[in-house]
Each structure stands twice: as structure tokens, then as C-alpha cells.
N, C-alpha and C. Protein backbone atom coordinates (compact mmCIF):
# COMPACT_ATOMS: atom_id res chain seq x y z
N UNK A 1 -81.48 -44.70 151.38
CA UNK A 1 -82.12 -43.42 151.13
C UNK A 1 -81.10 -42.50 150.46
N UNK A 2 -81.40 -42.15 149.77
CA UNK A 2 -80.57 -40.68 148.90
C UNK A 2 -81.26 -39.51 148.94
N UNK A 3 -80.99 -38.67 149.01
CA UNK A 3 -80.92 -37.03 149.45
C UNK A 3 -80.44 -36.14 148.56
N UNK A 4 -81.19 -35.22 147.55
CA UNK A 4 -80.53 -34.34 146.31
C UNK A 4 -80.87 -33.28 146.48
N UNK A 5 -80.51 -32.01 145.95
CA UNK A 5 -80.74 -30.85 145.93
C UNK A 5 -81.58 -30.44 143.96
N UNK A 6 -82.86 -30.57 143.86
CA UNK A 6 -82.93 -30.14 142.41
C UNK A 6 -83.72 -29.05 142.36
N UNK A 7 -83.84 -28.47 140.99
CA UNK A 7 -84.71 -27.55 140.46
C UNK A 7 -85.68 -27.47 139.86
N UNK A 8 -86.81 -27.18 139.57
CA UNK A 8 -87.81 -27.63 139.14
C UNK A 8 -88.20 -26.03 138.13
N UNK A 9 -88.03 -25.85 137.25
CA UNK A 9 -87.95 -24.36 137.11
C UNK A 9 -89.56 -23.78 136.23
N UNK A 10 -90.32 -25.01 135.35
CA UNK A 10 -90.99 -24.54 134.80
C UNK A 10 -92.05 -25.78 134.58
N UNK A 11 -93.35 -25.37 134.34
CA UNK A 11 -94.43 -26.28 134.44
C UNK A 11 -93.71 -27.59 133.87
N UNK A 12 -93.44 -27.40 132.84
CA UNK A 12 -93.18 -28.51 132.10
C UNK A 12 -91.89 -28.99 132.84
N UNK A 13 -91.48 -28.84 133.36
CA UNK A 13 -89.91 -29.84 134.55
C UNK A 13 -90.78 -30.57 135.17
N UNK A 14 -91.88 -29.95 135.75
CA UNK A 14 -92.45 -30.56 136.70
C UNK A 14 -93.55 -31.53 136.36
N UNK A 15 -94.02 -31.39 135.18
CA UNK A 15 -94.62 -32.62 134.43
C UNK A 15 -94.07 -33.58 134.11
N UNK A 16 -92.41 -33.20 133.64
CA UNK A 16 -91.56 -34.11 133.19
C UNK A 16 -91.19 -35.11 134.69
N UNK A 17 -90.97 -34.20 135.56
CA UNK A 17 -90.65 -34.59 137.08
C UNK A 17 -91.44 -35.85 137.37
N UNK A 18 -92.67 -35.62 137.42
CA UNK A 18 -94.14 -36.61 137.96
C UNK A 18 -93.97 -37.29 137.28
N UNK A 19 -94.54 -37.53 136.18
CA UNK A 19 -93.68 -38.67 134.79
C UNK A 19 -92.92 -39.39 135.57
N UNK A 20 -91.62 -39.45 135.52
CA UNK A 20 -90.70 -39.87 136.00
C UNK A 20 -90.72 -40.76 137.37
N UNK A 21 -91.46 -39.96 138.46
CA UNK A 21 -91.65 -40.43 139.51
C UNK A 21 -93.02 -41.15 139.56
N UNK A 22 -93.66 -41.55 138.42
CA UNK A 22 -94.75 -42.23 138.95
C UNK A 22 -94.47 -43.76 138.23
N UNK A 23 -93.34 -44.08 137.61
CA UNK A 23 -92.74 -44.79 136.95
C UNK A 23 -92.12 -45.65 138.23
N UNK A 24 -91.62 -45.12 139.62
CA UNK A 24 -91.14 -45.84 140.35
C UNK A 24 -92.44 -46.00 141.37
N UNK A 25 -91.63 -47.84 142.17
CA UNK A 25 -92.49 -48.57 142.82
C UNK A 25 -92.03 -48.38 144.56
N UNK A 26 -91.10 -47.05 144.05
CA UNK A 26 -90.57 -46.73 145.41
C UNK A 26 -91.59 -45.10 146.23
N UNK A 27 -90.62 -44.74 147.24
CA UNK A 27 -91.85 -43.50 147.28
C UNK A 27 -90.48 -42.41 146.94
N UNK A 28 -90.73 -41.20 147.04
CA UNK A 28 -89.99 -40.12 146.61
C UNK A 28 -90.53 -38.94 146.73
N UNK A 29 -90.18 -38.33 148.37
CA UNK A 29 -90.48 -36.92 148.96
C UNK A 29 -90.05 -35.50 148.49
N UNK A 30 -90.53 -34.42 148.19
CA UNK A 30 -89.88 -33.68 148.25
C UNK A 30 -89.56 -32.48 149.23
N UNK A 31 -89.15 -32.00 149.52
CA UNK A 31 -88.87 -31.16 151.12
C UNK A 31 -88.69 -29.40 151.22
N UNK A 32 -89.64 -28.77 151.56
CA UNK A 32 -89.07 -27.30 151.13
C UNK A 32 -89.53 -26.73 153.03
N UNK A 33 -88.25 -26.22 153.40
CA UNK A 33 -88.82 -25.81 154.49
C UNK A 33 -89.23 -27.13 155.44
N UNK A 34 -90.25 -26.51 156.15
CA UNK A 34 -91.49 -27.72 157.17
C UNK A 34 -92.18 -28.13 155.98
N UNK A 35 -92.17 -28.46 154.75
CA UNK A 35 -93.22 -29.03 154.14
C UNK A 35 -92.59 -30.25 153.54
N UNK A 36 -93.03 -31.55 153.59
CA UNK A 36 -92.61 -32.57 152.72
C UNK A 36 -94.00 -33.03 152.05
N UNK A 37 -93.61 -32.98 150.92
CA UNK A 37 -94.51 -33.70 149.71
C UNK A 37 -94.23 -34.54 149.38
N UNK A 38 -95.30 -35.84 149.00
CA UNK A 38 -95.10 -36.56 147.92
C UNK A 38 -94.92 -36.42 146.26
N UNK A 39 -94.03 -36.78 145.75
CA UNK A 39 -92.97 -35.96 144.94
C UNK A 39 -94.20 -36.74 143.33
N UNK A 40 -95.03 -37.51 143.85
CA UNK A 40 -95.98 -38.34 142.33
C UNK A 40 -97.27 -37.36 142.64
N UNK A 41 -97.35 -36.23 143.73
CA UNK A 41 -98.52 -35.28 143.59
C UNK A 41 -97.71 -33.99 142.84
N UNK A 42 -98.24 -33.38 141.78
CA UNK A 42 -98.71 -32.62 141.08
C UNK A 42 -98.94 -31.27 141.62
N UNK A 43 -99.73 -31.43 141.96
CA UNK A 43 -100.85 -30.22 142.66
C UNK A 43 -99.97 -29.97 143.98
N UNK A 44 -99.07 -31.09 144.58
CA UNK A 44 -98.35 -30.69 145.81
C UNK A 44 -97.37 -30.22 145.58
N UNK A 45 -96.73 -30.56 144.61
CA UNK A 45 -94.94 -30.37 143.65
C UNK A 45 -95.59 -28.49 143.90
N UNK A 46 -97.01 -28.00 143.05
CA UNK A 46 -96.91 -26.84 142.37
C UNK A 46 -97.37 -25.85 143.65
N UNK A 47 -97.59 -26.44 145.62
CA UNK A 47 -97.62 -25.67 145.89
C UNK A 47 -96.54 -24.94 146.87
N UNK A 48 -95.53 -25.43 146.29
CA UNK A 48 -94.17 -25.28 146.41
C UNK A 48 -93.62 -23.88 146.22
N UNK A 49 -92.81 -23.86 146.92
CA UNK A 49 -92.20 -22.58 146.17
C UNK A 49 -90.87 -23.03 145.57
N UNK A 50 -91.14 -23.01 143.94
CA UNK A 50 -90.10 -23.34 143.25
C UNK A 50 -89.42 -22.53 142.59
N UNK A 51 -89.17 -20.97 143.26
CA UNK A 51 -88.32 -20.28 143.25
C UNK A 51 -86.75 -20.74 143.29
N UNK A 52 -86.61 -21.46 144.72
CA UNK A 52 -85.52 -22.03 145.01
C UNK A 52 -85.51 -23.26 144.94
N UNK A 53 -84.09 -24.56 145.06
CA UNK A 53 -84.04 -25.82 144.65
C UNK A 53 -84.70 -26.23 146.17
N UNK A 54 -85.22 -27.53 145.88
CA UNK A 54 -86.16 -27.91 147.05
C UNK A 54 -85.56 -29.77 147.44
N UNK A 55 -85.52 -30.14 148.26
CA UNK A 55 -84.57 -31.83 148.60
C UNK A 55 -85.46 -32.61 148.03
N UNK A 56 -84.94 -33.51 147.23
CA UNK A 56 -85.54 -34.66 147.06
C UNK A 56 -85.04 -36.22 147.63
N UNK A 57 -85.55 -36.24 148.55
CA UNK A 57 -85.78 -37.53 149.23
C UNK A 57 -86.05 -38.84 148.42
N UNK A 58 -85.01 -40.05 148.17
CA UNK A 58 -85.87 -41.29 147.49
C UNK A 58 -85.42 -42.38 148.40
N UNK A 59 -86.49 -42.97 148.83
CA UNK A 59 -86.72 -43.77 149.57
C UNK A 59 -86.09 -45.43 149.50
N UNK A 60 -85.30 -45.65 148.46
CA UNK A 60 -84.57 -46.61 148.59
C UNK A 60 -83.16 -46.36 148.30
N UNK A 61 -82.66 -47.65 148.24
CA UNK A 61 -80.95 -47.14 147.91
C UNK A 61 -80.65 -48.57 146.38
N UNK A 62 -81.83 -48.31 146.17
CA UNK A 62 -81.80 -49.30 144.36
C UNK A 62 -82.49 -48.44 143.83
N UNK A 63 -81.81 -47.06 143.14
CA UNK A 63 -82.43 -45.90 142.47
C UNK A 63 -81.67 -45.47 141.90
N UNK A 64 -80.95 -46.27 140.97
CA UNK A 64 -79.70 -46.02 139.54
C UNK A 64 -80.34 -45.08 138.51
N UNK A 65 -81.78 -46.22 138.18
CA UNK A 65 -82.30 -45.56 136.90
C UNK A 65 -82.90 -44.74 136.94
N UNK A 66 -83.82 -44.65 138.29
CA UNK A 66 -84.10 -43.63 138.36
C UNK A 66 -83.57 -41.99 138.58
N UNK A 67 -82.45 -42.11 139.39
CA UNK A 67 -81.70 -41.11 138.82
C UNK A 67 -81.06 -40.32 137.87
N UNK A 68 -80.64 -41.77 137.19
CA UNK A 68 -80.52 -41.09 135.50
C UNK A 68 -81.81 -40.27 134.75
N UNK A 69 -82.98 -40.59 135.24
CA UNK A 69 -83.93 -39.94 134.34
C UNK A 69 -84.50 -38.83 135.20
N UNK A 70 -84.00 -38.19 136.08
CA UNK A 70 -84.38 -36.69 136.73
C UNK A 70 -83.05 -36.30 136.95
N UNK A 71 -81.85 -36.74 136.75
CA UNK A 71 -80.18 -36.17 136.25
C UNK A 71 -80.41 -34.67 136.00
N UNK A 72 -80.97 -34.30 134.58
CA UNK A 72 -81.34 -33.03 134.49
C UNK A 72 -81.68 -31.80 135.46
N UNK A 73 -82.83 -32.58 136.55
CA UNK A 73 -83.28 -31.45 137.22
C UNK A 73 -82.11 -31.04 138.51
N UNK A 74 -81.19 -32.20 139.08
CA UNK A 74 -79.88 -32.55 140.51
C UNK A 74 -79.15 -30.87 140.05
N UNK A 75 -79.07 -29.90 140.86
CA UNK A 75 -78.44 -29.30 141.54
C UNK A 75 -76.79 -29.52 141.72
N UNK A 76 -76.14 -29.26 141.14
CA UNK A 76 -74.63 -29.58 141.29
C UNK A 76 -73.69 -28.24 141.67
């Protein structure tokens, strides 16, 4: 399991985001507060408050590539 801190700042991150995550055969939560979402819903990503960076949870620990391709959004 891996554990990130990202940002999601504008519709289009978060289109780019889903994209991304619906590409994997893994699952991938995201966490704000008491709320965890599934990170391939849309409609759940947007009822977020993405004011602030929110955890992203990925559910395996064979998630190279997929990291490289949401790199952009990781919190550093």
C-alpha cells in the first residue's frame, strides 16, 4: 500500500486524475477527513473539498507506473 499527499486543483486535474486511475486493475482511495472515496468516481473526487491536498491511498505495492502518471498532482 502507498500513501500520498496530492492536489487536485481544477476540473480538468481531476479528469486527468480519473483517466489515469481507471487505467489501473488495482483500487485507489482517496481520503479527506472521515470521507474515503473511490478515487475512479468522478462525481465522488468532485464532492470533495479540493480546497486542500486530500491522501491518496493505492492499494498495491506494484504501482511504479502508475505513479509516474499522477507525479504531477504528489504534494512534495
Amino acid at each position: 500500500m502507498t500513501t500520498v499527499k496530492i492536489r487536485l486543483g481544477t476540473i480538468n486535474d481531476v479528469k486527468e486524475f480519473v483517466n489515469a486511475v481507471t487505467l489501473c486493475d488495482f483500487d485507489v482511495d482517496l481520503v479527506s477527513g472521515k470521507y474515503v472515496i473511490d478515487a475512479k468516481s468522478i462525481m465522488g473526487i468532485l464532492s470533495l473539498d479540493l480546497a486542500q491536498p486530500v491522501t491518496m491511498v493505492v492499494h498495491t505495492d506494484e504501482c511504479g507506473g502508475f505513479m509516474q502518471s499522477v507525479d504531477r498532482f504528489v504534494v512534495r
